[in-house]
PDB file of N, CA and C in Angstrom:
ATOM      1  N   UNK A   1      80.266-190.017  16.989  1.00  0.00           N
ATOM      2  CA  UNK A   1      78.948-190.330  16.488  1.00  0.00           C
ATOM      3  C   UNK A   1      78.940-190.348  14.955  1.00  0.00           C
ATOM      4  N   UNK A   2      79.687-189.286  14.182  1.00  0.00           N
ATOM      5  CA  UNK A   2      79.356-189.321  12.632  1.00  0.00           C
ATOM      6  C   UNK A   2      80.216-190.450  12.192  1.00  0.00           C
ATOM      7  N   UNK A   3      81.204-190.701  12.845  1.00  0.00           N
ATOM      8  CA  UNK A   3      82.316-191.773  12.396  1.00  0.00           C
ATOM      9  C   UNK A   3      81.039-193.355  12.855  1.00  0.00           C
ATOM     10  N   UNK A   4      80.585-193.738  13.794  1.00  0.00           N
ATOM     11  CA  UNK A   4      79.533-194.393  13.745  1.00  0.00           C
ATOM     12  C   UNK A   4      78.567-194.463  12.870  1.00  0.00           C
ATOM     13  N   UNK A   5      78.132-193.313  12.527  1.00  0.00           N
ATOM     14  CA  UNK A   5      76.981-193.102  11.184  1.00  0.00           C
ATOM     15  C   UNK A   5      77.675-193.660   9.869  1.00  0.00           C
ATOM     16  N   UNK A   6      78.711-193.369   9.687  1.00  0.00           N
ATOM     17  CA  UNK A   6      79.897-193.596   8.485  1.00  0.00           C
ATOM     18  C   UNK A   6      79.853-195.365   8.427  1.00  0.00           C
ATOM     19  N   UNK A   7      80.522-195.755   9.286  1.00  0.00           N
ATOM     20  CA  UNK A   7      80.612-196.788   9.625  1.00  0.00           C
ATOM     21  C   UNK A   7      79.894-198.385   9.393  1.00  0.00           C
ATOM     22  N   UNK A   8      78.148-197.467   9.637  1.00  0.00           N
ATOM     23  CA  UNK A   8      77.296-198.314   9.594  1.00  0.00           C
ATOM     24  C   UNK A   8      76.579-197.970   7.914  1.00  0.00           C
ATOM     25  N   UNK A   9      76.567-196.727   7.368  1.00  0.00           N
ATOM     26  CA  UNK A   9      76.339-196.949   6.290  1.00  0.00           C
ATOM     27  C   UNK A   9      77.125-197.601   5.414  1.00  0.00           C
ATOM     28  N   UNK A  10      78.332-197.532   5.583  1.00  0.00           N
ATOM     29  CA  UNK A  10      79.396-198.429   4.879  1.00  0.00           C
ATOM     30  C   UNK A  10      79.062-199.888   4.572  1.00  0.00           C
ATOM     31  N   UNK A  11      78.835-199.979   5.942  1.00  0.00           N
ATOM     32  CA  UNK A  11      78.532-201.720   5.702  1.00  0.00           C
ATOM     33  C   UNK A  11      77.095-201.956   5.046  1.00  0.00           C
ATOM     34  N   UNK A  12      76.362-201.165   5.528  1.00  0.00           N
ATOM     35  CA  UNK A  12      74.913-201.382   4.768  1.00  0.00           C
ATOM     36  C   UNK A  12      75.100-201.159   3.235  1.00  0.00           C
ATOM     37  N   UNK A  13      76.154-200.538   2.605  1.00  0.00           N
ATOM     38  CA  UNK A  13      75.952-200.311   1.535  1.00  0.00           C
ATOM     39  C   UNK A  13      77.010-201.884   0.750  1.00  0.00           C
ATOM     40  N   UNK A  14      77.981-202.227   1.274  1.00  0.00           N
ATOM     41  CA  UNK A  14      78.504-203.586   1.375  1.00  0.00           C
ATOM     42  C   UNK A  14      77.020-204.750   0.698  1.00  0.00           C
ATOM     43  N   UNK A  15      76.723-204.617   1.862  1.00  0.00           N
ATOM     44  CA  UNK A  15      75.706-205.621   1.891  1.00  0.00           C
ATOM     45  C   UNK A  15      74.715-205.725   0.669  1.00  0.00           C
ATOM     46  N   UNK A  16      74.335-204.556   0.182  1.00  0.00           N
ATOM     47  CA  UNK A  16      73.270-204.107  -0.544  1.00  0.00           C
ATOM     48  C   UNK A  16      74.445-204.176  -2.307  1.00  0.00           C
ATOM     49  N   UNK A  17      75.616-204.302  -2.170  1.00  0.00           N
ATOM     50  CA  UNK A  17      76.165-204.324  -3.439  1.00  0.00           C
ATOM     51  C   UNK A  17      76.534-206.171  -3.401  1.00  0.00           C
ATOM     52  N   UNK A  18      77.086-206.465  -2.335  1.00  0.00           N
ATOM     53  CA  UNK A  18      76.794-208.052  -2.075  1.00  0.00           C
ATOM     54  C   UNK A  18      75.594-208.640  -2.813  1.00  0.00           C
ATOM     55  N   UNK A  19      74.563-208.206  -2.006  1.00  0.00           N
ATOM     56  CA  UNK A  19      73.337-209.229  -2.814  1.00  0.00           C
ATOM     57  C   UNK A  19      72.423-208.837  -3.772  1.00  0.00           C
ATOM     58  N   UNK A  20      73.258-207.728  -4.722  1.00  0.00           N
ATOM     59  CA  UNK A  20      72.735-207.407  -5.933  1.00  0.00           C
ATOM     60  C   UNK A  20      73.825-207.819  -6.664  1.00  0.00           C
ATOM     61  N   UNK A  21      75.237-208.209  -6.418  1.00  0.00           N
ATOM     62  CA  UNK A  21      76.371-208.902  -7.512  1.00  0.00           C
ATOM     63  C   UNK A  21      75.548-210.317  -7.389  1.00  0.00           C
ATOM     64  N   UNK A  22      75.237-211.159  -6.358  1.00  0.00           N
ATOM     65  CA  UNK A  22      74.522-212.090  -5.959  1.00  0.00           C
ATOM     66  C   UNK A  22      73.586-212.918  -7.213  1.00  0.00           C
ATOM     67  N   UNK A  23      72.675-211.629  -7.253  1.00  0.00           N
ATOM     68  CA  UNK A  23      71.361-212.223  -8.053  1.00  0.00           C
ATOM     69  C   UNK A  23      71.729-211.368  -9.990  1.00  0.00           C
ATOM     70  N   UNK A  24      73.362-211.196 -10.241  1.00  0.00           N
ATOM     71  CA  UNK A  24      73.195-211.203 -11.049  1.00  0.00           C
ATOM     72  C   UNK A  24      73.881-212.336 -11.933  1.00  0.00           C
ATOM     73  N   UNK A  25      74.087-213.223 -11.421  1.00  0.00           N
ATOM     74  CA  UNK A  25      74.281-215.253 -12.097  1.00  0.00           C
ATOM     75  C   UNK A  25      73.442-215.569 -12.218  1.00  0.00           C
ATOM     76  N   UNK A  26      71.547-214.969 -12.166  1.00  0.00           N
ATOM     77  CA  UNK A  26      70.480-215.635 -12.321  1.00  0.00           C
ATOM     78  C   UNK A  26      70.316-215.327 -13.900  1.00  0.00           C
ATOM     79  N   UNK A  27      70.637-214.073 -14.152  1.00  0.00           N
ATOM     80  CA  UNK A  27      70.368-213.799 -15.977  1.00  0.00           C
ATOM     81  C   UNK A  27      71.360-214.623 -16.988  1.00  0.00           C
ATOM     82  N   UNK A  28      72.621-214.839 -16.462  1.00  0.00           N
ATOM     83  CA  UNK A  28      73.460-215.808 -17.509  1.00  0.00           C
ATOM     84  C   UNK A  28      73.344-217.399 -17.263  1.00  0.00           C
ATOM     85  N   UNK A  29      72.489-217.828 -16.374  1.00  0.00           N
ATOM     86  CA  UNK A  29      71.826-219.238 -16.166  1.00  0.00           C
ATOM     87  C   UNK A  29      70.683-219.173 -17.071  1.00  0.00           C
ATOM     88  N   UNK A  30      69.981-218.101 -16.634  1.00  0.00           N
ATOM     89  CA  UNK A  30      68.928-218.313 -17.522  1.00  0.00           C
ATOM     90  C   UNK A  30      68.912-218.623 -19.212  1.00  0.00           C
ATOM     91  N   UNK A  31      70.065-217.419 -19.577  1.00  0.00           N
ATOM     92  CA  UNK A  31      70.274-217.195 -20.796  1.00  0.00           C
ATOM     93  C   UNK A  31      71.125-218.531 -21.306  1.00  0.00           C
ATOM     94  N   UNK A  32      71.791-219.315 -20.403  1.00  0.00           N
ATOM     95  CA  UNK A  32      72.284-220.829 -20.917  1.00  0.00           C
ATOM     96  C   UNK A  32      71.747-221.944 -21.013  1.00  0.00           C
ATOM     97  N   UNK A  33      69.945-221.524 -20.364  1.00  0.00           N
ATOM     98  CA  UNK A  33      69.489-222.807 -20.059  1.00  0.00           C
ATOM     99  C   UNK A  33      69.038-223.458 -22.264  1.00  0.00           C
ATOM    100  N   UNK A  34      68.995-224.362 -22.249  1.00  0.00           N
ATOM    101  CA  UNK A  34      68.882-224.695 -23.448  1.00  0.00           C
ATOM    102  C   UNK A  34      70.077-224.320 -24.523  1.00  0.00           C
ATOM    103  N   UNK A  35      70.990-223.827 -24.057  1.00  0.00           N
ATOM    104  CA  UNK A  35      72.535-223.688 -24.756  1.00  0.00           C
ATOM    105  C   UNK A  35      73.630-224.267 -24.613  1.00  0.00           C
ATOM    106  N   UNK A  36      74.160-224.074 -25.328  1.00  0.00           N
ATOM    107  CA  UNK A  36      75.466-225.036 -25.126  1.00  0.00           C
ATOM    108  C   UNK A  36      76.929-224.005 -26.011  1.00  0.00           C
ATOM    109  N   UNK A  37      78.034-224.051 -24.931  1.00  0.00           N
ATOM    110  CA  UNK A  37      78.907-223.400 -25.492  1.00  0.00           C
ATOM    111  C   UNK A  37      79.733-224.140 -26.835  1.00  0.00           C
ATOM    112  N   UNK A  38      79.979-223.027 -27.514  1.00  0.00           N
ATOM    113  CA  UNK A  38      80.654-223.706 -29.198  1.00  0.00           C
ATOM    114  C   UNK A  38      81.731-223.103 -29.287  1.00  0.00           C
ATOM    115  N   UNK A  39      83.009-223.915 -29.411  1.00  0.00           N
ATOM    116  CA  UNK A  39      84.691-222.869 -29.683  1.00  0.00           C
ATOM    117  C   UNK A  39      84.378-222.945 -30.803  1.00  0.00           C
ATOM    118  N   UNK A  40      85.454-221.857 -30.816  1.00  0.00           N
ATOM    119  CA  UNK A  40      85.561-221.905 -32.528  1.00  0.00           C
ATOM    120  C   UNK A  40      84.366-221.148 -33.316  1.00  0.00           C
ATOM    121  N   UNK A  41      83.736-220.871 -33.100  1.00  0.00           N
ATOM    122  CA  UNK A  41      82.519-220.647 -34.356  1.00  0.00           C
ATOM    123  C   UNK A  41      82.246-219.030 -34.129  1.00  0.00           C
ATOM    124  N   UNK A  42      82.966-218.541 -33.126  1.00  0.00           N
ATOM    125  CA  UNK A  42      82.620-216.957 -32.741  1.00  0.00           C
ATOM    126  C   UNK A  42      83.549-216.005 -33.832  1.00  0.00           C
ATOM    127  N   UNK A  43      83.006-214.885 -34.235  1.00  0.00           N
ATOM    128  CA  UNK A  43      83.484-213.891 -34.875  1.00  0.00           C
ATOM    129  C   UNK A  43      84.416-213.281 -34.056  1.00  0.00           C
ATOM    130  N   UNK A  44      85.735-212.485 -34.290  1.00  0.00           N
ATOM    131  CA  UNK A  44      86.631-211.047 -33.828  1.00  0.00           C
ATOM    132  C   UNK A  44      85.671-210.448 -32.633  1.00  0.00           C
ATOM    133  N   UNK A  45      85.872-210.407 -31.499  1.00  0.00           N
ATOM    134  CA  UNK A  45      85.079-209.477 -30.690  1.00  0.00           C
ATOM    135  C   UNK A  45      83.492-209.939 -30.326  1.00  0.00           C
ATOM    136  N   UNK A  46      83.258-210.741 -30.959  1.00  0.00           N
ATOM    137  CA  UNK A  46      81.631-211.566 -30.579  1.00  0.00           C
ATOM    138  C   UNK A  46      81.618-212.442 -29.822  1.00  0.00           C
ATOM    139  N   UNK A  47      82.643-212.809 -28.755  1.00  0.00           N
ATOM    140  CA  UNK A  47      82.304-214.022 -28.113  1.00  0.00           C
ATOM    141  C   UNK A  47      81.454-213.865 -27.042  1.00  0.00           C
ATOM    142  N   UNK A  48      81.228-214.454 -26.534  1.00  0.00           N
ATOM    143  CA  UNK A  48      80.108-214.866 -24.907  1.00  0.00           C
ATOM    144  C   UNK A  48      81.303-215.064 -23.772  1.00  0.00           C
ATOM    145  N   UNK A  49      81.992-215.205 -23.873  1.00  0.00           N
ATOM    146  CA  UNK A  49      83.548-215.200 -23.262  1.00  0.00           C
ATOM    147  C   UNK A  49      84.107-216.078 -23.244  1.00  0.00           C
ATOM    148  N   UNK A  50      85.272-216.376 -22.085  1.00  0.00           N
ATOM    149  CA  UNK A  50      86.281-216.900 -22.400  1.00  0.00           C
ATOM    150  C   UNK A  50      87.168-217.099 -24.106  1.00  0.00           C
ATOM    151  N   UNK A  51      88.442-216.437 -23.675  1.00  0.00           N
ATOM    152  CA  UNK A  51      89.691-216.105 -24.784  1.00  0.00           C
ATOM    153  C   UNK A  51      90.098-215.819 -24.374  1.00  0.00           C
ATOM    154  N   UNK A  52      90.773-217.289 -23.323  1.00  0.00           N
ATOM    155  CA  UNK A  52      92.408-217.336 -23.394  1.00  0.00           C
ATOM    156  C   UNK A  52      92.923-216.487 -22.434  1.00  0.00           C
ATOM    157  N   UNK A  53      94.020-216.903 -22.209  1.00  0.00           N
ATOM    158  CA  UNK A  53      95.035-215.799 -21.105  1.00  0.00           C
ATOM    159  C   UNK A  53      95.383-214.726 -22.131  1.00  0.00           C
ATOM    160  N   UNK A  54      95.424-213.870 -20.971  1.00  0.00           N
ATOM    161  CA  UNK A  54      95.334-212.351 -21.400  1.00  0.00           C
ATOM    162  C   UNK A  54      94.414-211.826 -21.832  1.00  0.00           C
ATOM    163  N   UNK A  55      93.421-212.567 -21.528  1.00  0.00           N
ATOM    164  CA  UNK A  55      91.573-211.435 -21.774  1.00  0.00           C
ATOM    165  C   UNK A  55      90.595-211.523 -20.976  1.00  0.00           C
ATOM    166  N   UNK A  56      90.028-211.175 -20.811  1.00  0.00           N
ATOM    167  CA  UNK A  56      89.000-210.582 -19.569  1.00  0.00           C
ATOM    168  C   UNK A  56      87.631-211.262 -19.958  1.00  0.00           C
ATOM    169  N   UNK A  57      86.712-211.331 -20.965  1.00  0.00           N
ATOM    170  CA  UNK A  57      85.840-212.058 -20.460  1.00  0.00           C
ATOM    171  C   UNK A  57      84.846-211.843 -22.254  1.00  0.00           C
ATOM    172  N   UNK A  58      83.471-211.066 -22.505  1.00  0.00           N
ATOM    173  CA  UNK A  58      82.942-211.444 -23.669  1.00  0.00           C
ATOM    174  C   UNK A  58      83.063-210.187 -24.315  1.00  0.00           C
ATOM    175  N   UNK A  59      83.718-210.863 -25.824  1.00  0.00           N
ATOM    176  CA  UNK A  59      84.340-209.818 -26.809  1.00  0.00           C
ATOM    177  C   UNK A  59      85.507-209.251 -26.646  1.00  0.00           C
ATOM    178  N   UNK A  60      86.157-210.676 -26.473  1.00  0.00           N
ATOM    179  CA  UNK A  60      88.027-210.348 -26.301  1.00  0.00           C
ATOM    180  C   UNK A  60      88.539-210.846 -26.938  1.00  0.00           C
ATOM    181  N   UNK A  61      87.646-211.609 -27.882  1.00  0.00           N
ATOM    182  CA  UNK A  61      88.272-212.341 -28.945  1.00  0.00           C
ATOM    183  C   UNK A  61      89.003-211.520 -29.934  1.00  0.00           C
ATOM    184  N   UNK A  62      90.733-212.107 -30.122  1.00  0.00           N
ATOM    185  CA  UNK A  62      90.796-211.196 -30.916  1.00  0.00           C
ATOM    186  C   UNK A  62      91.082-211.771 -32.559  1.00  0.00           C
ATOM    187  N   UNK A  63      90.310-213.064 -32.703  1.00  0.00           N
ATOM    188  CA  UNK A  63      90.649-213.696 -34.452  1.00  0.00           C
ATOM    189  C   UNK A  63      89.261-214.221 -34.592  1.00  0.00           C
ATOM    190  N   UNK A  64      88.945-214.365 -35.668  1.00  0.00           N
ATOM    191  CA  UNK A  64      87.529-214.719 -36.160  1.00  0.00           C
ATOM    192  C   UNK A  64      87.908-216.096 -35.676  1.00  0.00           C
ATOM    193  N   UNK A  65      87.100-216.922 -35.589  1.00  0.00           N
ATOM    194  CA  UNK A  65      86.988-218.606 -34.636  1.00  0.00           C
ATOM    195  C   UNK A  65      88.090-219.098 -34.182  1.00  0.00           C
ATOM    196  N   UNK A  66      88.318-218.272 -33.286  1.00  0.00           N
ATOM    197  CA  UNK A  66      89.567-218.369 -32.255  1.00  0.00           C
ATOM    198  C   UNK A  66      89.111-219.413 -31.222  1.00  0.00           C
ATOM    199  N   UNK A  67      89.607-220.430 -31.106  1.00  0.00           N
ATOM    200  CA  UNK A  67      89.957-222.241 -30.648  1.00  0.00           C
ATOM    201  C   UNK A  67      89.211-221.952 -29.037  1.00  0.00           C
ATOM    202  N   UNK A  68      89.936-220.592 -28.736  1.00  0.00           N
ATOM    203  CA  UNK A  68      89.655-220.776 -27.074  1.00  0.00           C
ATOM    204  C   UNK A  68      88.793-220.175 -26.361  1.00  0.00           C
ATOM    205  N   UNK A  69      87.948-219.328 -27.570  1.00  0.00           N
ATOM    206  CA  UNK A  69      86.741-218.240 -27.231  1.00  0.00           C
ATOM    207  C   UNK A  69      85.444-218.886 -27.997  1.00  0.00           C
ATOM    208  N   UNK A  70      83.924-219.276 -26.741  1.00  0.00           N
ATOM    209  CA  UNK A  70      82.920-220.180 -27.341  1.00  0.00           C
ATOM    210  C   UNK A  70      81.633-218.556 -27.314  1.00  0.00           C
ATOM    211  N   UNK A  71      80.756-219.475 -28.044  1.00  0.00           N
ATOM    212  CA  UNK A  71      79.859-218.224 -28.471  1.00  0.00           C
ATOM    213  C   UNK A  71      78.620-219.176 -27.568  1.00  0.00           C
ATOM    214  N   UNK A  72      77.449-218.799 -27.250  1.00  0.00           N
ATOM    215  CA  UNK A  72      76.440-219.655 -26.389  1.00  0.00           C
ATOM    216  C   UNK A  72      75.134-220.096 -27.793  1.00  0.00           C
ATOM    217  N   UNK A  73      74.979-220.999 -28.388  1.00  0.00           N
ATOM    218  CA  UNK A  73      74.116-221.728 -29.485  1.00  0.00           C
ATOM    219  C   UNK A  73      72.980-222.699 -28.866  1.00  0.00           C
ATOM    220  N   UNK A  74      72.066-222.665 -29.542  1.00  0.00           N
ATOM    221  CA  UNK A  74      71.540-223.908 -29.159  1.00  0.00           C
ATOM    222  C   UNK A  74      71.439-224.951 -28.842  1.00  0.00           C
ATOM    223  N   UNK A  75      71.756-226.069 -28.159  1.00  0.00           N
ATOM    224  CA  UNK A  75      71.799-227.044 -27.613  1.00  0.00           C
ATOM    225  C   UNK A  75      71.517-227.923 -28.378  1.00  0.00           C
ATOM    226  N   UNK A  76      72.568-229.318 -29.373  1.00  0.00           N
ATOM    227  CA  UNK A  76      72.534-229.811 -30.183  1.00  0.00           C
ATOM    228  C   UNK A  76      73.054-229.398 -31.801  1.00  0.00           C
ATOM    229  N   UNK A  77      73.410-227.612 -31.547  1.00  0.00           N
ATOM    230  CA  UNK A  77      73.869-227.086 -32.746  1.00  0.00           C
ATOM    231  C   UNK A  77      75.219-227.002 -33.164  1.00  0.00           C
ATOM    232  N   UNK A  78      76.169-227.179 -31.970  1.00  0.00           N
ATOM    233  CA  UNK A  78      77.504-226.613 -32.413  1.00  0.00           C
ATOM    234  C   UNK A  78      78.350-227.611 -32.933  1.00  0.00           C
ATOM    235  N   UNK A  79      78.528-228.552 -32.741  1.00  0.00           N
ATOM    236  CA  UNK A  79      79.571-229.950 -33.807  1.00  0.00           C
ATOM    237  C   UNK A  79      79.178-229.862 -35.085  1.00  0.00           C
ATOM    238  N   UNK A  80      77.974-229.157 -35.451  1.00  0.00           N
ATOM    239  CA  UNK A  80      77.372-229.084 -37.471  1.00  0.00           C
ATOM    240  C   UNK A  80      77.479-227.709 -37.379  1.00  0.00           C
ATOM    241  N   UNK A  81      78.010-226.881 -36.769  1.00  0.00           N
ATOM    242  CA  UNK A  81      78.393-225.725 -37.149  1.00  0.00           C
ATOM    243  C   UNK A  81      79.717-225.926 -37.990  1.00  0.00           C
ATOM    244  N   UNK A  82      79.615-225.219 -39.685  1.00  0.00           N
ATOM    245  CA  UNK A  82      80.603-225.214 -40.283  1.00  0.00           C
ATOM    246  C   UNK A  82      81.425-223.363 -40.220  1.00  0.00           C
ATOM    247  N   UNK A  83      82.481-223.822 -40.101  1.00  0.00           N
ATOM    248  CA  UNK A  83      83.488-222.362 -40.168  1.00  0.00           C
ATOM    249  C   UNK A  83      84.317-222.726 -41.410  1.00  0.00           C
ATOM    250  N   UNK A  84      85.114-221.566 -41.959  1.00  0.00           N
ATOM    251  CA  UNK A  84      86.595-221.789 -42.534  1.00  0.00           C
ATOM    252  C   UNK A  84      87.765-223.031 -42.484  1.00  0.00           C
ATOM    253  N   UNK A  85      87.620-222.842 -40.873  1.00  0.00           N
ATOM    254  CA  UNK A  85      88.610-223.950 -40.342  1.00  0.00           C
ATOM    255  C   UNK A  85      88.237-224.926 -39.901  1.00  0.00           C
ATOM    256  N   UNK A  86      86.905-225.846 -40.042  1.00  0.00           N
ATOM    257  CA  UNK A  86      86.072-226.835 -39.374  1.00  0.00           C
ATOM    258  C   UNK A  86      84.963-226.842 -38.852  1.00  0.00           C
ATOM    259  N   UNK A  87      84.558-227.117 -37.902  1.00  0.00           N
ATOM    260  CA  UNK A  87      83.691-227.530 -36.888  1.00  0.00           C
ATOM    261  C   UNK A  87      83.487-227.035 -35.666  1.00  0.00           C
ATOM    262  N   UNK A  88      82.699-226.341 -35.378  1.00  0.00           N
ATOM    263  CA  UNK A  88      82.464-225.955 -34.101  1.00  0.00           C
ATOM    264  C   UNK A  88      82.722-227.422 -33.151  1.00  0.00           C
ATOM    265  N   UNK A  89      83.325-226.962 -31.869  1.00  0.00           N
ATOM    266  CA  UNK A  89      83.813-227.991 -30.985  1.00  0.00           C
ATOM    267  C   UNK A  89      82.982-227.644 -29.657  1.00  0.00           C
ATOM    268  N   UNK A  90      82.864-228.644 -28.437  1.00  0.00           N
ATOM    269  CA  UNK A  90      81.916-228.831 -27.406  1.00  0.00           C
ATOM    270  C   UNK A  90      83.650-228.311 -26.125  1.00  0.00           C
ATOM    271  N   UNK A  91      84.802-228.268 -26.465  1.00  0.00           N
ATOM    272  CA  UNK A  91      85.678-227.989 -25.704  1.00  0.00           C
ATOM    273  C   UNK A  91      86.427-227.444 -26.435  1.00  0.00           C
ATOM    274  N   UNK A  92      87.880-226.430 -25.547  1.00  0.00           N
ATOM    275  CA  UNK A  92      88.611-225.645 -26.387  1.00  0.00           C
ATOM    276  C   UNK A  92      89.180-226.195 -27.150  1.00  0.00           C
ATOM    277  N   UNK A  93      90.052-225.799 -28.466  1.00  0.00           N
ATOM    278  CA  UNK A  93      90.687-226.290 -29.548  1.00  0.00           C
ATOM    279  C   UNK A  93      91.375-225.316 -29.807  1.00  0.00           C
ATOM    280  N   UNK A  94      92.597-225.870 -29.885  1.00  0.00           N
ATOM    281  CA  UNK A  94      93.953-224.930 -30.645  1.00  0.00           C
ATOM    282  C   UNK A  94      93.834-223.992 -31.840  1.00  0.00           C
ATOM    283  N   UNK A  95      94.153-222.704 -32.013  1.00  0.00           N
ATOM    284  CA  UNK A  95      93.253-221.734 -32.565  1.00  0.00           C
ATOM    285  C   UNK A  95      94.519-221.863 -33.802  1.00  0.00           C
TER     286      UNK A  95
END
């Protein structure tokens, strides 16, 4: 019987971490709607993510406007973004 009790809370608790990972892609949709990702233009550690193999996800950047890590800007802003090394780009660019 307790191995039954075990059992079934297990899965109920499954379920309940399921469809709360679920509804949390609704806050980074939201937060993209009217954005547009920009390489290049992110600071050391400021990105929104993506950087590259061998990093995990936002603020892994590890060089100031590093080619392969985008920051999330306004929509229409990032090609007149000026850096050091150019132009903010709409796809990755060699860092």
């Amino acid at each position: 019987m307790n191995r039954s009790i075990a059992i079934t809370a297990f899965t109920l608790s499954a379920l309940a971490a399921g469809a709360a990972m679920a509804q949390d892609t609704k806050p980074m949709a939201d937060k993209m709607a009217g954005m547009e990702k920009c390489y290049g233009v992110a600071m050391a550690g400021k990105n929104d993510c993506k950087a590259g193999a061998g990093t995990t996800c936002a603020g892994t950047s590890k060089v100031d406007y590093q080619g392969n890590a985008f920051k999330a800007v306004p929509a229409g802003t990032c090609v007149t973004m000026k850096t050091p090394k150019g132009t903010g780009s709409l796809t990755e660019m060699k860092s």
